[in-house]
N, C-alpha and C. Protein backbone atom coordinates (compact mmCIF):
# COMPACT_ATOMS: atom_id res chain seq x y z
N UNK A 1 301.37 55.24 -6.22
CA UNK A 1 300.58 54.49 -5.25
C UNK A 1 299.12 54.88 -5.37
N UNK A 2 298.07 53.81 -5.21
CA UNK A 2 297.02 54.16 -5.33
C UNK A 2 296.67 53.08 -4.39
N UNK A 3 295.30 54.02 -3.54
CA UNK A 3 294.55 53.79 -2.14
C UNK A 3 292.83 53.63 -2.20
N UNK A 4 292.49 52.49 -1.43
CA UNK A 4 291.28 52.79 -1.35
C UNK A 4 290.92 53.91 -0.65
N UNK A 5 289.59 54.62 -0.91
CA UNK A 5 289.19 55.31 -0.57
C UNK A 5 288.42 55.17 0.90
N UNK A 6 288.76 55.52 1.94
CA UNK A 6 287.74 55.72 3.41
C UNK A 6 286.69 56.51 3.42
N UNK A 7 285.80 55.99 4.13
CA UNK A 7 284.34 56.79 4.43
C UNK A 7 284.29 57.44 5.86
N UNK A 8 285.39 56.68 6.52
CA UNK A 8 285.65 57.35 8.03
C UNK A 8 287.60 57.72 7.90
N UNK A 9 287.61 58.80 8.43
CA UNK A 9 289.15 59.13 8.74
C UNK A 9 289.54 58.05 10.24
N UNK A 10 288.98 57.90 10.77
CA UNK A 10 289.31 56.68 11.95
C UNK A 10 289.55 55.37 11.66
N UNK A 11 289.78 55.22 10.22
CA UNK A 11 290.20 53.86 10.28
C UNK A 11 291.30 54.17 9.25
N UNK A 12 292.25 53.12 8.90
CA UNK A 12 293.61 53.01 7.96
C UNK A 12 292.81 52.80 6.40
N UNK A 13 293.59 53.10 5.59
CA UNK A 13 293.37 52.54 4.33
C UNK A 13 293.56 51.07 4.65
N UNK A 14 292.70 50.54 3.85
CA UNK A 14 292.47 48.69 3.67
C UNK A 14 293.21 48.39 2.17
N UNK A 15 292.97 48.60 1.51
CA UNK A 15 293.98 47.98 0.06
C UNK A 15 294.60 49.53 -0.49
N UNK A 16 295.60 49.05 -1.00
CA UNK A 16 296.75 49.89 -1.42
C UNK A 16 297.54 49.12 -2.60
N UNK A 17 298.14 49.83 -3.56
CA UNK A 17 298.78 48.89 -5.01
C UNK A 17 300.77 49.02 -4.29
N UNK A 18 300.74 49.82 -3.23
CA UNK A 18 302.31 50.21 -2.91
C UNK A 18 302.61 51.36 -4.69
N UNK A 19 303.92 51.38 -4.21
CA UNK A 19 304.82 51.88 -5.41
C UNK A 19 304.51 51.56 -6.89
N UNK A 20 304.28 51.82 -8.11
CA UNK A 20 303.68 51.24 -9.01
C UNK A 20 305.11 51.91 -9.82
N UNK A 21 306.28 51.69 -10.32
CA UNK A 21 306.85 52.05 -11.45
C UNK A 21 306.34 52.36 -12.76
N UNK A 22 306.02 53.26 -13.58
CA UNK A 22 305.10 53.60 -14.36
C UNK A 22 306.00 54.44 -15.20
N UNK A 23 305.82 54.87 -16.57
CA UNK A 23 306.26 56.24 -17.14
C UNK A 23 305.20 56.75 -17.45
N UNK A 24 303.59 56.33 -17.44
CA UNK A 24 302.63 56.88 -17.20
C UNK A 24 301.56 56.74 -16.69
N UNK A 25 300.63 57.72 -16.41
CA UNK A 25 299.22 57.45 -15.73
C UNK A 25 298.29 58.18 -16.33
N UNK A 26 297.40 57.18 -16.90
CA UNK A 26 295.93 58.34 -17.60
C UNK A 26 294.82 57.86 -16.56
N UNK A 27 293.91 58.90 -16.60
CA UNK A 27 292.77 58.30 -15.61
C UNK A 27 291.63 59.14 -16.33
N UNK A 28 290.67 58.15 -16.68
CA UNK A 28 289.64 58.74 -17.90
C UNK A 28 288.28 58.23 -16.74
N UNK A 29 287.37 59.45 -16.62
CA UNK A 29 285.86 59.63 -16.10
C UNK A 29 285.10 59.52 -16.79
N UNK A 30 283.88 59.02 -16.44
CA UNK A 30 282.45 59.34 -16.61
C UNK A 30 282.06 59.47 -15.64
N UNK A 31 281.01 60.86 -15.50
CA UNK A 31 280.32 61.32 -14.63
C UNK A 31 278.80 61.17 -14.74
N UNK A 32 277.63 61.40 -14.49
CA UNK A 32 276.53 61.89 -14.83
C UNK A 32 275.47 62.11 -13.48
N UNK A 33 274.96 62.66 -13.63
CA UNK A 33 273.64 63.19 -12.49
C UNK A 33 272.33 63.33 -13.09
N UNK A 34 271.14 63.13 -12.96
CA UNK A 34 269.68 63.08 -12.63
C UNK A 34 269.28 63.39 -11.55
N UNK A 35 268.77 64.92 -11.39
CA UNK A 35 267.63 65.14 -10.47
C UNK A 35 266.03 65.76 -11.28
N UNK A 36 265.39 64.84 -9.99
CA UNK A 36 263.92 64.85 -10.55
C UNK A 36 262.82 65.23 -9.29
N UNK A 37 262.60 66.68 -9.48
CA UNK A 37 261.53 66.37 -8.09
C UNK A 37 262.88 66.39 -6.56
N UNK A 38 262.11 65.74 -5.69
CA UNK A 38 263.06 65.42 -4.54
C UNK A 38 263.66 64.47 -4.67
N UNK A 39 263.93 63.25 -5.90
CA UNK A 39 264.78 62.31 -6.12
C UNK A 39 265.89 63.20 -7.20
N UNK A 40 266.98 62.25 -6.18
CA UNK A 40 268.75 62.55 -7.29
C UNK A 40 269.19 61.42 -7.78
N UNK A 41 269.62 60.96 -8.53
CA UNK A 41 270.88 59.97 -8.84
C UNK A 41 271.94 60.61 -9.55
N UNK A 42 272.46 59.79 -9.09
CA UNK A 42 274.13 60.14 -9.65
C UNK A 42 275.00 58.69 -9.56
N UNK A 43 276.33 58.78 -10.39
CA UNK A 43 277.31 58.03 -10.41
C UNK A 43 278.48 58.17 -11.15
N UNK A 44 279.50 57.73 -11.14
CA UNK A 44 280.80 57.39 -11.90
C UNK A 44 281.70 56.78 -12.35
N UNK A 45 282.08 56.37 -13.05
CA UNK A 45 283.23 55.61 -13.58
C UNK A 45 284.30 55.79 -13.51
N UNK A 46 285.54 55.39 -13.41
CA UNK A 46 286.73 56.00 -13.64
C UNK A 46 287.42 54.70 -13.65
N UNK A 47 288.60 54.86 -15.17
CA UNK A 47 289.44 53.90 -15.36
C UNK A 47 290.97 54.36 -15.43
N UNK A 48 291.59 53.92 -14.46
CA UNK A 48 292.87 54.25 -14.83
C UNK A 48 294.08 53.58 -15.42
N UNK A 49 294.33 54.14 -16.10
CA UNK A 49 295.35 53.32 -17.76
C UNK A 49 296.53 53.28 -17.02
N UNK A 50 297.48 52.60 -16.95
CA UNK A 50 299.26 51.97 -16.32
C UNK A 50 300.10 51.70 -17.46
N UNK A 51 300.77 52.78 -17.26
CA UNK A 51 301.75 52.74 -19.08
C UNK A 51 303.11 52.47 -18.21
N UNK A 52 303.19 51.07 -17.72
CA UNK A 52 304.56 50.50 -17.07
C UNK A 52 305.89 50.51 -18.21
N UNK A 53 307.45 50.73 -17.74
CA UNK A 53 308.27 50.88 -18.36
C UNK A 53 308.55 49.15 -19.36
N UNK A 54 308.58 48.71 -20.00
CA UNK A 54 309.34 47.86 -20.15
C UNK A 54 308.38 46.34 -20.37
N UNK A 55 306.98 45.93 -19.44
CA UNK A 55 306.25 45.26 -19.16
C UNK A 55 304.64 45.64 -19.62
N UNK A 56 303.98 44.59 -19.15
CA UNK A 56 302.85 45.03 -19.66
C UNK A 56 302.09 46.04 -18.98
N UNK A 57 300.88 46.60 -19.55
CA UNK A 57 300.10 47.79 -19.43
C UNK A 57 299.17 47.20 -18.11
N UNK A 58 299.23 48.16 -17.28
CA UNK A 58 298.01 47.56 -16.30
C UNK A 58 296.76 48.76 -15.95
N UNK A 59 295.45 47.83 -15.52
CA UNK A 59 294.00 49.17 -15.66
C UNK A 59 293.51 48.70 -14.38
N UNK A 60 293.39 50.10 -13.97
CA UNK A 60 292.82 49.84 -12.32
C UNK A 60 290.66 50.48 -12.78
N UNK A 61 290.27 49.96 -11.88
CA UNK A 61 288.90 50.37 -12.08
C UNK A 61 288.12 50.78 -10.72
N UNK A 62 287.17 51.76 -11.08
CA UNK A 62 286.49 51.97 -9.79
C UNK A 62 284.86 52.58 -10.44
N UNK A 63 283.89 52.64 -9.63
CA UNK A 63 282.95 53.50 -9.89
C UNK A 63 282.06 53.45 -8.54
N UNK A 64 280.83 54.39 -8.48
CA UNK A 64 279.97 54.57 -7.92
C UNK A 64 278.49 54.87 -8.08
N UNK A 65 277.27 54.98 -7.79
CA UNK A 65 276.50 55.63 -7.88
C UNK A 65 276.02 55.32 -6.66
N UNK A 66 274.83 56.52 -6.73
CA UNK A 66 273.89 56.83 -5.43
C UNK A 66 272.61 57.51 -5.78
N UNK A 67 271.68 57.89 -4.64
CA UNK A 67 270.79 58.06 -4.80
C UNK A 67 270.17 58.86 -3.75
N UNK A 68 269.23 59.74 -3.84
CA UNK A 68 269.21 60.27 -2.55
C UNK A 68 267.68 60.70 -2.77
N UNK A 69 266.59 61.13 -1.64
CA UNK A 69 265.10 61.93 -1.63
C UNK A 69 265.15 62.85 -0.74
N UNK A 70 264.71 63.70 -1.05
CA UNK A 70 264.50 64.56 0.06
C UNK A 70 262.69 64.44 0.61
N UNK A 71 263.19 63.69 1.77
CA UNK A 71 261.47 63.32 2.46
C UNK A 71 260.61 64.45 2.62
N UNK A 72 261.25 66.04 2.40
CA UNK A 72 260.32 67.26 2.90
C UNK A 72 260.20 67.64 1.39
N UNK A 73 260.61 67.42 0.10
CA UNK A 73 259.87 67.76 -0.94
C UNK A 73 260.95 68.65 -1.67
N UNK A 74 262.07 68.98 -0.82
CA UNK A 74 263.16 69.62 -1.97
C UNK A 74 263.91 69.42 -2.56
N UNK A 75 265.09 69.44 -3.44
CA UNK A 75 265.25 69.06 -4.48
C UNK A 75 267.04 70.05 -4.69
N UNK A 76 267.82 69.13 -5.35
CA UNK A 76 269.52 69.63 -5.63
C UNK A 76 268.84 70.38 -7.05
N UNK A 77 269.56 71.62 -6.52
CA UNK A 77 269.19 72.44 -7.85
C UNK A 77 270.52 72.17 -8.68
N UNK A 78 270.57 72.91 -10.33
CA UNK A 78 272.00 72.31 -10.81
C UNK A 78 271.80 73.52 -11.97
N UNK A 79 273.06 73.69 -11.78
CA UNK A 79 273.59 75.08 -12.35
C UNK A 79 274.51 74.82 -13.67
N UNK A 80 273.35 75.05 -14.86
CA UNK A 80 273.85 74.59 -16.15
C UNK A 80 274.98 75.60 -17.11
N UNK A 81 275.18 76.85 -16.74
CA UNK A 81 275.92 77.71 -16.66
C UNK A 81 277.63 77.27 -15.92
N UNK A 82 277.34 77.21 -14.74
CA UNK A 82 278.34 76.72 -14.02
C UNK A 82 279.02 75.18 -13.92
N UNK A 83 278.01 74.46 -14.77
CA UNK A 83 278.01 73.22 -14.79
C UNK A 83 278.30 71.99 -13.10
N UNK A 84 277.63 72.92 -12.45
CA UNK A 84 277.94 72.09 -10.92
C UNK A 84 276.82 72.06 -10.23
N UNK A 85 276.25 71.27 -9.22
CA UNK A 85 274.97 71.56 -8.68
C UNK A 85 275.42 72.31 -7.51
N UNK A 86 274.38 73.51 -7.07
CA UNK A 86 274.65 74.35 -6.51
C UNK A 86 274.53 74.11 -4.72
N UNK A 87 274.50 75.08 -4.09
CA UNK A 87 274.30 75.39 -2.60
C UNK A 87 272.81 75.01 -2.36
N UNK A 88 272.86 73.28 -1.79
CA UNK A 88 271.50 73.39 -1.12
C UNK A 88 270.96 73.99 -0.41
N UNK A 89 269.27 74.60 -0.49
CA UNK A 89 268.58 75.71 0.42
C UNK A 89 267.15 75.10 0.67
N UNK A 90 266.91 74.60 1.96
CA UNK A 90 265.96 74.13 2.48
C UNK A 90 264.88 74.97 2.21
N UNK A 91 263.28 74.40 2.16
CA UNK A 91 262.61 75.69 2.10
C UNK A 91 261.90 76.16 3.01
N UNK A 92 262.54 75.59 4.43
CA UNK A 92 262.25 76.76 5.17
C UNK A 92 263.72 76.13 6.94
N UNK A 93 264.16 77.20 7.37
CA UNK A 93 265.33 76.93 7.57
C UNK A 93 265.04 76.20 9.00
N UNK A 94 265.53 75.57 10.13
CA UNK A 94 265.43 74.92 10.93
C UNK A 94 265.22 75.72 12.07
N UNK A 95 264.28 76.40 13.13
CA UNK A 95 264.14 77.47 13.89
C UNK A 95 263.25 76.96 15.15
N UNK A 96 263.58 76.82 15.89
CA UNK A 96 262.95 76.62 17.36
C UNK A 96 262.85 77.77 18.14
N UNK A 97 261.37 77.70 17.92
CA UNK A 97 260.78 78.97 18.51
C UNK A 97 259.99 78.32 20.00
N UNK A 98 260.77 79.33 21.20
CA UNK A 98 259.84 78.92 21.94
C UNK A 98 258.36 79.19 21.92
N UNK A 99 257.70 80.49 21.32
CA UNK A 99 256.54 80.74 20.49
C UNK A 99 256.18 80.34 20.12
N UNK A 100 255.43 79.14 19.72
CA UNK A 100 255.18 78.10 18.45
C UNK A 100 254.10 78.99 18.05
N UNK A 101 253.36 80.06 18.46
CA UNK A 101 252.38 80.67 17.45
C UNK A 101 253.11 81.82 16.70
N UNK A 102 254.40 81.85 16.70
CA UNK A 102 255.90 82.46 15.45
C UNK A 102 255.52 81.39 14.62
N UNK A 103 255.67 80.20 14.81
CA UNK A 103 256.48 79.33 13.88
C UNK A 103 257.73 78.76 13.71
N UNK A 104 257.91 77.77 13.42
CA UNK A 104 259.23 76.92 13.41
C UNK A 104 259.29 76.46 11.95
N UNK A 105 260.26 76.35 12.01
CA UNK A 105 261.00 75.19 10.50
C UNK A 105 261.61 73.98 11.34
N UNK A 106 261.80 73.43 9.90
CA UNK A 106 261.91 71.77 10.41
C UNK A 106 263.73 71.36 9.97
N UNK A 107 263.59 72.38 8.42
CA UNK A 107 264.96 72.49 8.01
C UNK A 107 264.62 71.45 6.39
N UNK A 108 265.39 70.52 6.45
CA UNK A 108 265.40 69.89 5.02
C UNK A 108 265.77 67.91 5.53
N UNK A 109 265.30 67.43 5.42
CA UNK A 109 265.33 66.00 5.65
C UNK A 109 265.54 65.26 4.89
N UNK A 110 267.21 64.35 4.33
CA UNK A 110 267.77 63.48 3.05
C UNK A 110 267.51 62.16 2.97
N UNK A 111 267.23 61.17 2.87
CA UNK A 111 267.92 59.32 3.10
C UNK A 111 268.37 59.51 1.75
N UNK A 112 269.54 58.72 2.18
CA UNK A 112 270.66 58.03 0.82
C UNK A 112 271.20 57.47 0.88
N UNK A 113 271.57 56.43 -0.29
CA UNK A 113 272.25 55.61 -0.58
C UNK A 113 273.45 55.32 -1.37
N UNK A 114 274.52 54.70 -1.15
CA UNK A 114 275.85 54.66 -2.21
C UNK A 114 276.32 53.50 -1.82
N UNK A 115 276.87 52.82 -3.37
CA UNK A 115 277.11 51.69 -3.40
C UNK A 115 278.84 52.10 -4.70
N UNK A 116 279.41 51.33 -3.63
CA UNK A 116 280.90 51.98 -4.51
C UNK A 116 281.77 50.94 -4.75
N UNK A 117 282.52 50.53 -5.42
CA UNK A 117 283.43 49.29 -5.74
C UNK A 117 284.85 50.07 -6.34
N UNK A 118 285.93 49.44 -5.95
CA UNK A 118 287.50 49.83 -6.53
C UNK A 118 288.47 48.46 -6.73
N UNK A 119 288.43 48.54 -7.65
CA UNK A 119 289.43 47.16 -8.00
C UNK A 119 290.58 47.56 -8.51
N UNK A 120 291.68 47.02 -7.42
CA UNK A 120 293.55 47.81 -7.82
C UNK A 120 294.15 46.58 -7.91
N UNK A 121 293.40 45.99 -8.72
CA UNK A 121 294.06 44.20 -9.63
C UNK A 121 294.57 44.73 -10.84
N UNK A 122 295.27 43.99 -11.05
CA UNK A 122 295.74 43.35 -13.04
C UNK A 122 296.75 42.79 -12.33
N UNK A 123 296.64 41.42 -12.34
CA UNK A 123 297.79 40.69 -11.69
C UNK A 123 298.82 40.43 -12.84
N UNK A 124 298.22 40.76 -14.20
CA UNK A 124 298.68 40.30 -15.63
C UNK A 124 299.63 41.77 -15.95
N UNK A 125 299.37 42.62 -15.15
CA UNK A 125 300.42 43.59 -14.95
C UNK A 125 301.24 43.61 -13.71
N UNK A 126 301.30 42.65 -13.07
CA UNK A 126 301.86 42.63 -11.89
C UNK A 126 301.55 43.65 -10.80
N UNK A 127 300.32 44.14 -11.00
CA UNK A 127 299.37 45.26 -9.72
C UNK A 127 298.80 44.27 -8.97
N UNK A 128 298.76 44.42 -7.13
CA UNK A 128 297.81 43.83 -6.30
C UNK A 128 297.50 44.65 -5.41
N UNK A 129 297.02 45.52 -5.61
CA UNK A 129 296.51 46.55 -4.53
C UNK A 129 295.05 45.88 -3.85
N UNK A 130 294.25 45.07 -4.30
CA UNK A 130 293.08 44.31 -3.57
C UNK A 130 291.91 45.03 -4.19
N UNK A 131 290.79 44.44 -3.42
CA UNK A 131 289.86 44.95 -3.87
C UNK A 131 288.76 45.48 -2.71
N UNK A 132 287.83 46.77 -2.51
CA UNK A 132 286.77 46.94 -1.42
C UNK A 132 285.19 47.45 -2.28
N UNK A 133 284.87 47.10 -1.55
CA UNK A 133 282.70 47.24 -1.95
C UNK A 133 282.62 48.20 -0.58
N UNK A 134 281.90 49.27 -0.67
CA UNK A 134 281.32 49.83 0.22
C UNK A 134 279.67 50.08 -0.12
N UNK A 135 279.06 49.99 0.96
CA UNK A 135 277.32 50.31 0.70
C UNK A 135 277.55 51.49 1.82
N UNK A 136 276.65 52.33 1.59
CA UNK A 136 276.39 53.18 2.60
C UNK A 136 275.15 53.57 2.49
N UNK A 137 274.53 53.88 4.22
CA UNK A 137 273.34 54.77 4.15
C UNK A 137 273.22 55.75 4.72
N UNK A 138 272.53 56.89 4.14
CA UNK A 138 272.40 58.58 5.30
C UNK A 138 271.29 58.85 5.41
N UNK A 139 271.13 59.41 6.53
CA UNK A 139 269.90 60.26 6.77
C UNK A 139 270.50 61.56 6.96
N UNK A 140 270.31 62.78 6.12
CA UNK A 140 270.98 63.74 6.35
C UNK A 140 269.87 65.13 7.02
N UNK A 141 270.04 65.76 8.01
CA UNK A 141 269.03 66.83 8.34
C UNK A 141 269.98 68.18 7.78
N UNK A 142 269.37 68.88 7.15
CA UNK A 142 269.75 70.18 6.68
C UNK A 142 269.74 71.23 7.33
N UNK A 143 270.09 71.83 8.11
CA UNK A 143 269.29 73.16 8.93
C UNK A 143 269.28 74.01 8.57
N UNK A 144 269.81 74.67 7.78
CA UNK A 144 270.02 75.82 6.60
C UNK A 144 270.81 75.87 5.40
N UNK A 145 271.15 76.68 4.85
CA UNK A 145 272.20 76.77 4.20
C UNK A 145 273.52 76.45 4.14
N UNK A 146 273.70 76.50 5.30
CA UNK A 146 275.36 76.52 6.20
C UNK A 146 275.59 75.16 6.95
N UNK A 147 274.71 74.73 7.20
CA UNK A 147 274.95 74.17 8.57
C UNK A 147 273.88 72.89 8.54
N UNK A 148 274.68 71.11 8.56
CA UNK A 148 273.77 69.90 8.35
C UNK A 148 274.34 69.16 9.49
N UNK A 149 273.48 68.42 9.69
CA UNK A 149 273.34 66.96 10.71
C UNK A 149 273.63 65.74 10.06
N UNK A 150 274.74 64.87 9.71
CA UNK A 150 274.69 63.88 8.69
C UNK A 150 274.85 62.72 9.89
N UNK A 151 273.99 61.68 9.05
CA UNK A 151 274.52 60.07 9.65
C UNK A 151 274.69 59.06 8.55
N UNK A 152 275.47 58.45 8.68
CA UNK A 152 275.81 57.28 7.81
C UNK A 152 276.07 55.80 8.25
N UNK A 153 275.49 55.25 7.74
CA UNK A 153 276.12 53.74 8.39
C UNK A 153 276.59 53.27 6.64
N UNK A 154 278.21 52.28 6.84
CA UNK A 154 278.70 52.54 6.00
C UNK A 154 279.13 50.83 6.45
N UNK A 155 278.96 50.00 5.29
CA UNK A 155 279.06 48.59 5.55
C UNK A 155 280.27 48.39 4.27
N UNK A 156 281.44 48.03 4.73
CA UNK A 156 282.98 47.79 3.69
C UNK A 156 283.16 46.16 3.74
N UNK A 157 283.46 45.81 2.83
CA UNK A 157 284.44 44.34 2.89
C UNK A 157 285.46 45.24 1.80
N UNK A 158 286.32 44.16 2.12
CA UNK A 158 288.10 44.55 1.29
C UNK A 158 288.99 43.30 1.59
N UNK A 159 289.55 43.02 0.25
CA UNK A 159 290.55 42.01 0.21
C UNK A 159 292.01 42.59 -0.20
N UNK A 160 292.92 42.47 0.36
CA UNK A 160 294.36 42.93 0.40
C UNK A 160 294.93 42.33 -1.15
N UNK A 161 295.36 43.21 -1.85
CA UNK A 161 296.24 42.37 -3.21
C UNK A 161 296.74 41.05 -2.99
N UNK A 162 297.39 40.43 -1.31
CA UNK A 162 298.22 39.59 -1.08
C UNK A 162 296.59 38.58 -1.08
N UNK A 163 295.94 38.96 -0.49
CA UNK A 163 294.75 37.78 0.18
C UNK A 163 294.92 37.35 0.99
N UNK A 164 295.70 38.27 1.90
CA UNK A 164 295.94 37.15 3.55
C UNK A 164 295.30 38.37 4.52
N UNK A 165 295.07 39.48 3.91
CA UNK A 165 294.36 40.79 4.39
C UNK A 165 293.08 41.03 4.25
N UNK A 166 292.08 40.19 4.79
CA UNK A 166 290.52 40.67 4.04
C UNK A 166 289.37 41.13 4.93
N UNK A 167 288.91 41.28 5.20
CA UNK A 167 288.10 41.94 6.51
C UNK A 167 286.90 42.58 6.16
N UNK A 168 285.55 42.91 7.03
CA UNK A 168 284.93 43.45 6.59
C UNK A 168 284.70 44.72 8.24
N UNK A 169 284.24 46.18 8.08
CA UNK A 169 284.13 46.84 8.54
C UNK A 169 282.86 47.47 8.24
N UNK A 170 281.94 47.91 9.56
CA UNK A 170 280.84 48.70 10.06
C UNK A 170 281.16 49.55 10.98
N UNK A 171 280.64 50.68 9.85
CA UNK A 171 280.50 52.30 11.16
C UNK A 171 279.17 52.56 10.96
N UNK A 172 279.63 53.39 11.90
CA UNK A 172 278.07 54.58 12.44
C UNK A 172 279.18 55.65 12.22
N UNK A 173 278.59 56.58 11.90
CA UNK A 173 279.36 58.18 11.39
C UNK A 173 278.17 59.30 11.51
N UNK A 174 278.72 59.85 12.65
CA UNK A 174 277.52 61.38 12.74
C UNK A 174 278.22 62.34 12.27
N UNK A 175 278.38 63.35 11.62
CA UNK A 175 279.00 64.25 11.34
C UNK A 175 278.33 65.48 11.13
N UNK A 176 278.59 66.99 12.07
CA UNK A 176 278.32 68.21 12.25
C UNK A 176 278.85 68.89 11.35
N UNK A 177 278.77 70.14 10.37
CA UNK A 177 279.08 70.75 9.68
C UNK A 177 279.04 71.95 9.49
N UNK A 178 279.28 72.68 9.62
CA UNK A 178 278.99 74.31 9.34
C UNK A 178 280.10 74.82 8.54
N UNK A 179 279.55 75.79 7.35
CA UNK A 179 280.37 76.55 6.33
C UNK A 179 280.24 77.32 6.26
N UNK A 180 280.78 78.35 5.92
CA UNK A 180 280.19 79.67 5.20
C UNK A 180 281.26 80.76 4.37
């Protein structure tokens, strides 16, 4: 079974392929990232191969990219050793001082964008899982290391494999975070 992906846990999956009888599944990526300055991009590909018993072969598809600035001037560092981009660190951490002749930080300030598509068609393999487009936008506040302020507004349409299921959905998504 393969699911669209949600941007909010408060709502159901919208397209789904059900049960897929298979004797195999390959699923081949492309990844890549660009950061420059306080601009990032990024995106991905991913195709997944359907090695059905008996019938024909079916290929599900999906990808993404995005984009993001940091309005205060910092920047996703990326760790060529480790090959992952690392622990964002604001450069200077978020601090409310009743003192203002201490000083305050502001923290780290994001807007971004993602634009994502998943298509769980090959009707020529007998797959109808449907199809969804998501756009999204964030404004993300950083406050330190540990700990962000995210918002997203996240605009979906999705059509059901059958086509009697199609709908389109808008959130607002604030989300609090702390790690460590």
């Amino acid at each position: 079974t393969f699911k669209g992906a949600r941007d909010t846990e408060i709502t159901s999956t919208f397209i789904t392929t059900g049960a897929i009888t298979a004797r195999e599944f390959n699923i081949i990526g492309l990844e890549t990232a660009v950061n420059r300055d306080q601009f990032s991009l990024q995106g991905e590909y991913v195709i997944t191969d359907v090695k059905k018993d008996g019938s024909t072969n079916g290929q599900l598809d999906s990808f993404y990219v995005q984009g993001s600035w940091y309005i205060t001037g910092e920047n996703r560092r990326y760790s060529g050793k480790k090959g992952v981009i690392v622990r964002f660190k604001p450069k200077e951490n978020f601090n409310w001082s009743k003192n203002w002749s201490k000083g305050h930080g502001t923290g780290a300030l994001q807007l971004a964008i993602r634009y994502a598509e998943l298509d769980l068609n090959d009707r020529s393999a007998g797959i109808t899982g449907g199809e969804q487009k998501n756009l999204t936008l964030g404004l993300n506040w950083e406050l330190n290391p540990m700990s962000r302020v995210m918002y997203n507004y996240v605009h979906s349409d999705f059509t059901s494999g059958t086509g009697t299921d199609n709908g389109t959905l808008n959130s607002n998504i604030i989300r609090f975070q702390v790690d460590w």
